[in-house]
PDB file of N, CA and C in Angstrom:
ATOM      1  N   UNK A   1     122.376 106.828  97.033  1.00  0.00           N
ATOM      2  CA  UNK A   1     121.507 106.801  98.191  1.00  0.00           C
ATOM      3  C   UNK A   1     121.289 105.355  98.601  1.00  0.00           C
ATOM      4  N   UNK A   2     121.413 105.079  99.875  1.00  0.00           N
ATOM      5  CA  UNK A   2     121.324 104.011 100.314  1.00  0.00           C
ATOM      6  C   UNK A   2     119.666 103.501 100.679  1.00  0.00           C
ATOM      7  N   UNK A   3     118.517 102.775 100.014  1.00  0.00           N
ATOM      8  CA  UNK A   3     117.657 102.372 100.513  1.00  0.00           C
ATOM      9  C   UNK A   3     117.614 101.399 101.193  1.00  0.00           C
ATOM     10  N   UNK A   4     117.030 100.409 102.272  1.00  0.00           N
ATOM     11  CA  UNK A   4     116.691  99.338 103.009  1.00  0.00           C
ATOM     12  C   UNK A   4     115.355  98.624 103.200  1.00  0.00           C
ATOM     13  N   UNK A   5     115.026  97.819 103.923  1.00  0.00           N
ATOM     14  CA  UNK A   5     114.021  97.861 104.346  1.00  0.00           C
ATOM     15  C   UNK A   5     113.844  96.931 105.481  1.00  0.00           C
ATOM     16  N   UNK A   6     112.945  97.081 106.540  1.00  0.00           N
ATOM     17  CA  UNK A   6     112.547  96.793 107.257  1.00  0.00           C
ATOM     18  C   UNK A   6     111.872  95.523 106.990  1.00  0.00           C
ATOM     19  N   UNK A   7     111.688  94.770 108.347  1.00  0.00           N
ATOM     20  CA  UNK A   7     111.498  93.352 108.584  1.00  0.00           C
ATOM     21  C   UNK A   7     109.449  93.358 107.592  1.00  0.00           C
ATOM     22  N   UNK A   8     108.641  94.031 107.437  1.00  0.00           N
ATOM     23  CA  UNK A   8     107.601  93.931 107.020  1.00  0.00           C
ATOM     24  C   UNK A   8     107.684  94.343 105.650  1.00  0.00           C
ATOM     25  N   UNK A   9     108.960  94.835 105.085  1.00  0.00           N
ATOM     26  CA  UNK A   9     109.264  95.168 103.777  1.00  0.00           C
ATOM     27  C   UNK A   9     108.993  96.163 103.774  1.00  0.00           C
ATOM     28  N   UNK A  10     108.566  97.061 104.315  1.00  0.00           N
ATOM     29  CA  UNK A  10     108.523  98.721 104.098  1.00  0.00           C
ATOM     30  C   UNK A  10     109.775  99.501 103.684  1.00  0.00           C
ATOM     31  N   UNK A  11     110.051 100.315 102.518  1.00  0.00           N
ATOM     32  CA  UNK A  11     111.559 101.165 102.405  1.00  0.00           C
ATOM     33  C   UNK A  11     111.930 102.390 103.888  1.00  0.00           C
ATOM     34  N   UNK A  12     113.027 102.110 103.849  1.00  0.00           N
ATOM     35  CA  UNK A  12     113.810 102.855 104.950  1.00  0.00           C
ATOM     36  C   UNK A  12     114.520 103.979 104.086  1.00  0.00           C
ATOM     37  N   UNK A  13     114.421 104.757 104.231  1.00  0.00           N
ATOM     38  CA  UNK A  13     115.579 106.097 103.422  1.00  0.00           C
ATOM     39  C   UNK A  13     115.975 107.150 104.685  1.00  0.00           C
ATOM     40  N   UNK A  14     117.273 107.432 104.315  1.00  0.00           N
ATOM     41  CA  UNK A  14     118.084 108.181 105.341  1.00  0.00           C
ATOM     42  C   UNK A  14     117.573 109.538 105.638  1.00  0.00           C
ATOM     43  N   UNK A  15     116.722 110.085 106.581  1.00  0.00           N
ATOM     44  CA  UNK A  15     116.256 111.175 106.475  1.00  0.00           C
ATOM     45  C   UNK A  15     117.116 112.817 106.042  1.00  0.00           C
ATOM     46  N   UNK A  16     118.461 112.318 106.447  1.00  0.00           N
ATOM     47  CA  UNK A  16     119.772 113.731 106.227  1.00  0.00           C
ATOM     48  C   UNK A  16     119.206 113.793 104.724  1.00  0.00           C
ATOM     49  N   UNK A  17     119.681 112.357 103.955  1.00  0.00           N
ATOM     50  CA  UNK A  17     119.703 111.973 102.332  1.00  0.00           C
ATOM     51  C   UNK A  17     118.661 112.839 101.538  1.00  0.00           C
ATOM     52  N   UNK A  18     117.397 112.351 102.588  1.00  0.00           N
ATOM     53  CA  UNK A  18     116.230 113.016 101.565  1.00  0.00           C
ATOM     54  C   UNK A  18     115.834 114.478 101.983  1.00  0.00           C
ATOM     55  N   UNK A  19     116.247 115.239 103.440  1.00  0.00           N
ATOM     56  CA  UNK A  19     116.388 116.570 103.351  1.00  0.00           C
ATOM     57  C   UNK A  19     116.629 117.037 102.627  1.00  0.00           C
ATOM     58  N   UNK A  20     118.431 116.574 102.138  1.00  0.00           N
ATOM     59  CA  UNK A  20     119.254 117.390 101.169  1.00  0.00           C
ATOM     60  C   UNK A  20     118.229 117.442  99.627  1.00  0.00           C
ATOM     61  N   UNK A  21     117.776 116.339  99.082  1.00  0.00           N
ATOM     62  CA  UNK A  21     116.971 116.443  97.899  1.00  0.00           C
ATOM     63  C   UNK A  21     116.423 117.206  97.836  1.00  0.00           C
ATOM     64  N   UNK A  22     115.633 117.332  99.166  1.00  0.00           N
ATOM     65  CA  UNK A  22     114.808 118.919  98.932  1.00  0.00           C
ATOM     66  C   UNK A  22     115.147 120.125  99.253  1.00  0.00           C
ATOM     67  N   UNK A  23     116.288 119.770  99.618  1.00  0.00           N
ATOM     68  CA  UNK A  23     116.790 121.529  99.765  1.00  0.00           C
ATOM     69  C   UNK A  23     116.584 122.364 101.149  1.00  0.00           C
ATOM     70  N   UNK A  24     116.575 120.424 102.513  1.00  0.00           N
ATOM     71  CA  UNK A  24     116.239 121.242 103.527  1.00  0.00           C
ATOM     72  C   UNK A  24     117.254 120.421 104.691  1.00  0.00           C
ATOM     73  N   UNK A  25     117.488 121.312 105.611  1.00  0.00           N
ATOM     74  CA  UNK A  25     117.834 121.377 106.550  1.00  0.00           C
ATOM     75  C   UNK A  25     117.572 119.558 107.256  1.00  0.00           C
ATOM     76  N   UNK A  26     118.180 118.721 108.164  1.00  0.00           N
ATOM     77  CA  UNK A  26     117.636 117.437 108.255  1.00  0.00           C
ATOM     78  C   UNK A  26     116.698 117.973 109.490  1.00  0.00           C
ATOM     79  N   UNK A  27     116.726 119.000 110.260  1.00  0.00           N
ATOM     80  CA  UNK A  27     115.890 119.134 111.656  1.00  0.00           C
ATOM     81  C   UNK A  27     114.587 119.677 111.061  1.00  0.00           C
ATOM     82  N   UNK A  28     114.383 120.142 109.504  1.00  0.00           N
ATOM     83  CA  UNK A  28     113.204 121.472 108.743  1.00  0.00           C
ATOM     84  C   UNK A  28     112.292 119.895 108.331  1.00  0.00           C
ATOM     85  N   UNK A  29     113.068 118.809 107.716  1.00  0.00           N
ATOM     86  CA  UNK A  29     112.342 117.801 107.542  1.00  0.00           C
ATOM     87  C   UNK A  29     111.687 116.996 108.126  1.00  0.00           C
ATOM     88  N   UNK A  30     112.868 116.530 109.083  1.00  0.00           N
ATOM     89  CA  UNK A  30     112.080 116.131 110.683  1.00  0.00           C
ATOM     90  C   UNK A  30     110.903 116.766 111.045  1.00  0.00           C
ATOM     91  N   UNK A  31     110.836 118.119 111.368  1.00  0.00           N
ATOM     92  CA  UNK A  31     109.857 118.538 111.610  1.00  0.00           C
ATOM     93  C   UNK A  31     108.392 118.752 110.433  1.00  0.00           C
ATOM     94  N   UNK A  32     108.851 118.726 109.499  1.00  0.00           N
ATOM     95  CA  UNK A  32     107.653 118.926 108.328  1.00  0.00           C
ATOM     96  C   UNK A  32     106.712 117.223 108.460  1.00  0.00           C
ATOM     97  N   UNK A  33     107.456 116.472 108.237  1.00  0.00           N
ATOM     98  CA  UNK A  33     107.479 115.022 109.047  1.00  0.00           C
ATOM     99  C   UNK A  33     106.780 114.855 109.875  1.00  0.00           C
ATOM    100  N   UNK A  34     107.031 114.897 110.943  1.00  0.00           N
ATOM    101  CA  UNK A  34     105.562 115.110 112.125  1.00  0.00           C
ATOM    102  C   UNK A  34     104.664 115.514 112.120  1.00  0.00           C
ATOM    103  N   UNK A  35     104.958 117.088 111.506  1.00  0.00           N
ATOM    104  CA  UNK A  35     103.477 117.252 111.178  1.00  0.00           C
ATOM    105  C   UNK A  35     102.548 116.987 109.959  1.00  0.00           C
ATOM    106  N   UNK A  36     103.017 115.649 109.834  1.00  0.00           N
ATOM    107  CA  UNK A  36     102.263 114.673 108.617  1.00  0.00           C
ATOM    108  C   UNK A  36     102.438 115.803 107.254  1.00  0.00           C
ATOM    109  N   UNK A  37     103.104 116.623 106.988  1.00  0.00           N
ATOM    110  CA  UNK A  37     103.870 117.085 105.689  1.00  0.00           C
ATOM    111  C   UNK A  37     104.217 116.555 104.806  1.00  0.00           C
ATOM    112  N   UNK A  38     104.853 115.502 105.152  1.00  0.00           N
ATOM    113  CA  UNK A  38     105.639 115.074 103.877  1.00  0.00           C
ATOM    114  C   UNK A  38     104.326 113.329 103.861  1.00  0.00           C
ATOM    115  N   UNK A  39     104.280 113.489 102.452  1.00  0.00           N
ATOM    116  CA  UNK A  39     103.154 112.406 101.996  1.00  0.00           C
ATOM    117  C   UNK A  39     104.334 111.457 100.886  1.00  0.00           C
ATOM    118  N   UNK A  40     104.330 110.149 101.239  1.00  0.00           N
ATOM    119  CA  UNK A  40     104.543 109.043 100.463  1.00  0.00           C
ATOM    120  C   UNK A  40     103.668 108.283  99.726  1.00  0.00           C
ATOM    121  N   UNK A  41     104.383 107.231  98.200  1.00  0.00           N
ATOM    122  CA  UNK A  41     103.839 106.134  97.728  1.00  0.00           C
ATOM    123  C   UNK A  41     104.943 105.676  97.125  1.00  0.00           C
ATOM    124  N   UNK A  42     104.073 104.570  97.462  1.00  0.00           N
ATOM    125  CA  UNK A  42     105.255 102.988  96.394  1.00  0.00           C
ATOM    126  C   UNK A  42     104.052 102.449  95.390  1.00  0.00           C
ATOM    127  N   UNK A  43     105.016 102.550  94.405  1.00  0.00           N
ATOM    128  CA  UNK A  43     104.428 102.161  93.377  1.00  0.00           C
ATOM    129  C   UNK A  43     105.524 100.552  92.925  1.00  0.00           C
ATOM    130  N   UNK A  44     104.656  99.408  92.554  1.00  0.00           N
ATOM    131  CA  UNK A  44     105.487  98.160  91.991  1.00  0.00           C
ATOM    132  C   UNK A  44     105.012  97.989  90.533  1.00  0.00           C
ATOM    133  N   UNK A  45     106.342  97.916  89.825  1.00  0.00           N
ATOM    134  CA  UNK A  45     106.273  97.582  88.485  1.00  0.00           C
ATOM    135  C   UNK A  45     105.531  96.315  87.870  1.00  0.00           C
ATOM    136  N   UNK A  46     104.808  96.368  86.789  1.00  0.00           N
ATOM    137  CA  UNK A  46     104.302  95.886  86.299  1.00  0.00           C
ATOM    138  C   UNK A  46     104.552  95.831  85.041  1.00  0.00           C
ATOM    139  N   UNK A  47     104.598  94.135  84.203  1.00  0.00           N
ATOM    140  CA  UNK A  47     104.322  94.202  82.320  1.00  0.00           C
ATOM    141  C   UNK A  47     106.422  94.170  82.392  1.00  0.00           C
ATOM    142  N   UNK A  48     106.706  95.480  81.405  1.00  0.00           N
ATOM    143  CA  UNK A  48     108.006  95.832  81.082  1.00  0.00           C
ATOM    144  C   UNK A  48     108.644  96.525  82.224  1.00  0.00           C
ATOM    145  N   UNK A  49     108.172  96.732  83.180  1.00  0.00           N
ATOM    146  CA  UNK A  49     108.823  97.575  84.974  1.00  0.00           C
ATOM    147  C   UNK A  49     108.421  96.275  85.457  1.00  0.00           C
ATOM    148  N   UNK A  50     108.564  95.117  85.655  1.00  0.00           N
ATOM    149  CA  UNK A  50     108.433  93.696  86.842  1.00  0.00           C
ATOM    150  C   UNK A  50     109.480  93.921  87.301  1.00  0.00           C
ATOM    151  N   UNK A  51     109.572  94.112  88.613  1.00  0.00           N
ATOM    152  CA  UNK A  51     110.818  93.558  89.194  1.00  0.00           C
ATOM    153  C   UNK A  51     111.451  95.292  89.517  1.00  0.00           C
ATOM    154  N   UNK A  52     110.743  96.419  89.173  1.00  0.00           N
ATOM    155  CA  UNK A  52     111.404  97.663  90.239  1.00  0.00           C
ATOM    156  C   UNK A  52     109.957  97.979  90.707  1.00  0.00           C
ATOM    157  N   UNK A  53     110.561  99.564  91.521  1.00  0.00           N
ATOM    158  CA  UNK A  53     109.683  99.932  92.203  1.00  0.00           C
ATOM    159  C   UNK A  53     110.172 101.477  92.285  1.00  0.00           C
ATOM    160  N   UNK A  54     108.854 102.493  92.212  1.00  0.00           N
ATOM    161  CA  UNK A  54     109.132 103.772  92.198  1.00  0.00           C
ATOM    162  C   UNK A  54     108.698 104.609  93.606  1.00  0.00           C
ATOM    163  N   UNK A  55     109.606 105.008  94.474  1.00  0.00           N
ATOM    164  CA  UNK A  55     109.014 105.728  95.421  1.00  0.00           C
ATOM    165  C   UNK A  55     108.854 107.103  95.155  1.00  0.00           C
ATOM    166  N   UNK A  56     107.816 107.896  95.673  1.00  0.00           N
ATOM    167  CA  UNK A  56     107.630 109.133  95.784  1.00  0.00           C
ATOM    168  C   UNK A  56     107.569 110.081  97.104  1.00  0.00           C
ATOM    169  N   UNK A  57     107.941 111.046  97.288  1.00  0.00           N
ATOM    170  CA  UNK A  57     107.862 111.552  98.431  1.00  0.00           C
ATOM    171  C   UNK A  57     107.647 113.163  98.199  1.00  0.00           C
ATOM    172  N   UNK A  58     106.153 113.776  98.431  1.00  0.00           N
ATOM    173  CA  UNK A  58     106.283 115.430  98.099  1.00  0.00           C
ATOM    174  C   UNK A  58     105.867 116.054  99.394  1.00  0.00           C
ATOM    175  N   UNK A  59     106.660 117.080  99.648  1.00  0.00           N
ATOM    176  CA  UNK A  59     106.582 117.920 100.413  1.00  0.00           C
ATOM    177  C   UNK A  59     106.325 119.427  99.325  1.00  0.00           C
ATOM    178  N   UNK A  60     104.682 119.925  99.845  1.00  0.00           N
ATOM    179  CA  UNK A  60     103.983 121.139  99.449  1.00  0.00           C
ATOM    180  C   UNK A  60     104.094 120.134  98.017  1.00  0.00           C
ATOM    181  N   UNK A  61     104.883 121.489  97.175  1.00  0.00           N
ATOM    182  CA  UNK A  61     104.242 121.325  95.476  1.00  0.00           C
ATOM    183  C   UNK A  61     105.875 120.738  94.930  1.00  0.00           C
ATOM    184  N   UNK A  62     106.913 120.074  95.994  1.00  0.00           N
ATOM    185  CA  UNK A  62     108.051 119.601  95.394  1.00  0.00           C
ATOM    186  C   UNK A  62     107.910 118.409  95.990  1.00  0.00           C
ATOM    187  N   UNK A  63     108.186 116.997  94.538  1.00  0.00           N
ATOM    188  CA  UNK A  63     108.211 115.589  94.375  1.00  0.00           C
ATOM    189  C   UNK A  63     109.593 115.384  94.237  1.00  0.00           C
ATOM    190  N   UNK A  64     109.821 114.610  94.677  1.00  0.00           N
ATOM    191  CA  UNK A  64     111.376 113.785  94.532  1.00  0.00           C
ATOM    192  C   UNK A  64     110.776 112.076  94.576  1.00  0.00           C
ATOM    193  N   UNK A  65     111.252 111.713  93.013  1.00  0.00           N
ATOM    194  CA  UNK A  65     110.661 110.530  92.961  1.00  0.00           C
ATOM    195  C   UNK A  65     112.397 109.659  92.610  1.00  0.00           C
ATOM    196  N   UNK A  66     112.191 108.336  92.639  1.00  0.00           N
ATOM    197  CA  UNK A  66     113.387 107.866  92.727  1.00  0.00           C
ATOM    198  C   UNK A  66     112.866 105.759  91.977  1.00  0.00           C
ATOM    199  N   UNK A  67     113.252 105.479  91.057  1.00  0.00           N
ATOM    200  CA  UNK A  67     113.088 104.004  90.709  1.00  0.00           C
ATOM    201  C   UNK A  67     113.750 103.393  90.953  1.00  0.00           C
ATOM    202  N   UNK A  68     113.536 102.416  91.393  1.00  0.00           N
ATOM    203  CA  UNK A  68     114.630 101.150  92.117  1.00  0.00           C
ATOM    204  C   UNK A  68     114.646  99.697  90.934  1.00  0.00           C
ATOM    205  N   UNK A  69     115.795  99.144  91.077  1.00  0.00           N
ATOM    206  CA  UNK A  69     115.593  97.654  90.618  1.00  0.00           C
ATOM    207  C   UNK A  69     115.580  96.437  91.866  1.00  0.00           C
ATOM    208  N   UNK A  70     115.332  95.161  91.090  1.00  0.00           N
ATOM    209  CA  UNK A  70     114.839  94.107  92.203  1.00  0.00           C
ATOM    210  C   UNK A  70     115.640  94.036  93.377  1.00  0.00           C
ATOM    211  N   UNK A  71     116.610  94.689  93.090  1.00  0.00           N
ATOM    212  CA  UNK A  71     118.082  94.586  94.402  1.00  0.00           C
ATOM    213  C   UNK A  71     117.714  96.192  95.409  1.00  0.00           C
ATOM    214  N   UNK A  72     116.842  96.846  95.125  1.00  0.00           N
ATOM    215  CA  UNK A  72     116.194  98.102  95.844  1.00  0.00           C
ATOM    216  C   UNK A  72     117.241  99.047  95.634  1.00  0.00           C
ATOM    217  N   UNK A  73     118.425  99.165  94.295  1.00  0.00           N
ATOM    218  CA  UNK A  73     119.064 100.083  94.011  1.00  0.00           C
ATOM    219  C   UNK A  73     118.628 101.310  93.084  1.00  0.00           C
ATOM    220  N   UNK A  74     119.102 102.306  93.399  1.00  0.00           N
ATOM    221  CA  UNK A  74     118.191 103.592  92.874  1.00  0.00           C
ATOM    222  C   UNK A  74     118.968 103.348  91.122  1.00  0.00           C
ATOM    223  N   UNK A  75     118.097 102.966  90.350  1.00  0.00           N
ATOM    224  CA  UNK A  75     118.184 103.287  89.012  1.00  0.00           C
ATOM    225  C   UNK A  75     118.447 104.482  88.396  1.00  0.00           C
ATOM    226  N   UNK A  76     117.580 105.281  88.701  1.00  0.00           N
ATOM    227  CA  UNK A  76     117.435 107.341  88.858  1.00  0.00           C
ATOM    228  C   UNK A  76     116.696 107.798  89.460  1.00  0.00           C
ATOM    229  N   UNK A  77     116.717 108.906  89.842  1.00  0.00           N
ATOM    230  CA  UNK A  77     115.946 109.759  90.059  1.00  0.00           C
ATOM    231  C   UNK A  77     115.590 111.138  90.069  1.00  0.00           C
ATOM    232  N   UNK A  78     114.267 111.665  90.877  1.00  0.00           N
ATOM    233  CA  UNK A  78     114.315 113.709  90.014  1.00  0.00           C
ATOM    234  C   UNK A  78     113.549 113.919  91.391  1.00  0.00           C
ATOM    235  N   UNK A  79     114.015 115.530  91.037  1.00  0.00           N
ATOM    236  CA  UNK A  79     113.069 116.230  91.808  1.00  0.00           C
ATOM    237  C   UNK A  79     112.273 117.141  90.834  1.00  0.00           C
ATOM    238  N   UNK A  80     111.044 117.703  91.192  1.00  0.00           N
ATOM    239  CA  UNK A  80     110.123 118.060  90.234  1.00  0.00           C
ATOM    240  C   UNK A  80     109.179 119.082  91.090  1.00  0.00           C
ATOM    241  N   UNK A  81     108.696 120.321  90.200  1.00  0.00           N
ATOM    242  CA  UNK A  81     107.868 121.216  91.054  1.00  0.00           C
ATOM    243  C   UNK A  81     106.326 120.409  90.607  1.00  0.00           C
ATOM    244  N   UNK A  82     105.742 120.497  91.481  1.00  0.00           N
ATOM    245  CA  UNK A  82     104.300 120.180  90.919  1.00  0.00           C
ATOM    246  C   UNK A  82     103.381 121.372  90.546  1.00  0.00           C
ATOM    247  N   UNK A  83     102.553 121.651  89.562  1.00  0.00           N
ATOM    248  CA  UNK A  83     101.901 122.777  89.216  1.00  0.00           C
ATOM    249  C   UNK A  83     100.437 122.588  89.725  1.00  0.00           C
ATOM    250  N   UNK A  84     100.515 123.666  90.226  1.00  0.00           N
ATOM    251  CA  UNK A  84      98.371 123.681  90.511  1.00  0.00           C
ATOM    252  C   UNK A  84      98.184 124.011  89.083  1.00  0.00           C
ATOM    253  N   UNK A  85      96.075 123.618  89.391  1.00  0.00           N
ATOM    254  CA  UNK A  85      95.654 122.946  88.512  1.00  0.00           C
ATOM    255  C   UNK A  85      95.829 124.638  88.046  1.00  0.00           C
ATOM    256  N   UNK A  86      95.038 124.612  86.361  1.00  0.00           N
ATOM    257  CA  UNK A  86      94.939 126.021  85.957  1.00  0.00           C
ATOM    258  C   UNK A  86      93.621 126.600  86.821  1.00  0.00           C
ATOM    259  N   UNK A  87      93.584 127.673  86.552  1.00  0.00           N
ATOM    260  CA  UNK A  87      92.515 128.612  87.248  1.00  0.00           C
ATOM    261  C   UNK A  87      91.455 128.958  86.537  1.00  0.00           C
ATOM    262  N   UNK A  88      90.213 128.492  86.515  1.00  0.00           N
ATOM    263  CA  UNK A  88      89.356 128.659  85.200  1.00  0.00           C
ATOM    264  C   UNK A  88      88.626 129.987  86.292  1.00  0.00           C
ATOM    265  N   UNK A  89      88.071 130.782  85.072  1.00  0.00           N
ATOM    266  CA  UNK A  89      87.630 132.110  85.433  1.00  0.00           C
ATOM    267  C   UNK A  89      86.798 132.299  84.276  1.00  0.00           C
ATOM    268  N   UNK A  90      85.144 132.152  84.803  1.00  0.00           N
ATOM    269  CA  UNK A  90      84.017 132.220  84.412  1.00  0.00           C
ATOM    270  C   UNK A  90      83.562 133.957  83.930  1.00  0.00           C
ATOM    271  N   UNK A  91      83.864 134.497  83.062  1.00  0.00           N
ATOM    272  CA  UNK A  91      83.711 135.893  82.736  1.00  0.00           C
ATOM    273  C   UNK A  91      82.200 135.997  82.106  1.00  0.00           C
ATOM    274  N   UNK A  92      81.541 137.287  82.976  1.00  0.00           N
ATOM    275  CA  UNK A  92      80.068 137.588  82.702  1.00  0.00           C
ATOM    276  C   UNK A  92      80.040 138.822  81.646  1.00  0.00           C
ATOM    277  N   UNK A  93      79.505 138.672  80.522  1.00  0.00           N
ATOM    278  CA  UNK A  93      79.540 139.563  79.709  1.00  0.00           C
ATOM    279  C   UNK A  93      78.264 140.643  80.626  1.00  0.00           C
TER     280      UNK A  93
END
């Protein structure tokens, strides 16, 4: 995957690229996209991680996270379901 970035340093990622991660269509993302759906973070390494950086990107309860080194090349990355919390259920004797 090709990352970039823009003149203020913000990451650029290919929107087709990160459809396919999730298993969608590039026009299903686009649109999830607009309507402020899909939520980002950058995280910068610190200590023994100086010098990468981990982006995240989840749409609903699926994360596709991806670590970079100082050259903004993808080291690895996953996709991952996220679990709601458990369901606590207060039972009245």
């Amino acid at each position: 995957m090709q990352i970039e970035r823009d003149g203020k340093g913000d990451f650029i990622l290919d929107p087709a690229e990160i459809a396919r991660r999730f298993g969608l269509a590039p026009q299903d993302f686009r649109r999830q996209q607009a309507q402020g759906l899909v939520k980002s973070t950058v995280e910068v390494g610190e200590g023994e991680d100086a010098g990468t950086s981990r982006l995240s990107l989840r749409i609903g309860n699926r994360i596709w996270r991806a670590v970079l080194d100082g050259d903004d090349r993808v080291i690895r990355e996953e996709l991952n379901i996220a679990r709601g919390a458990p369901v606590r259920r207060d039972h009245k004797a």
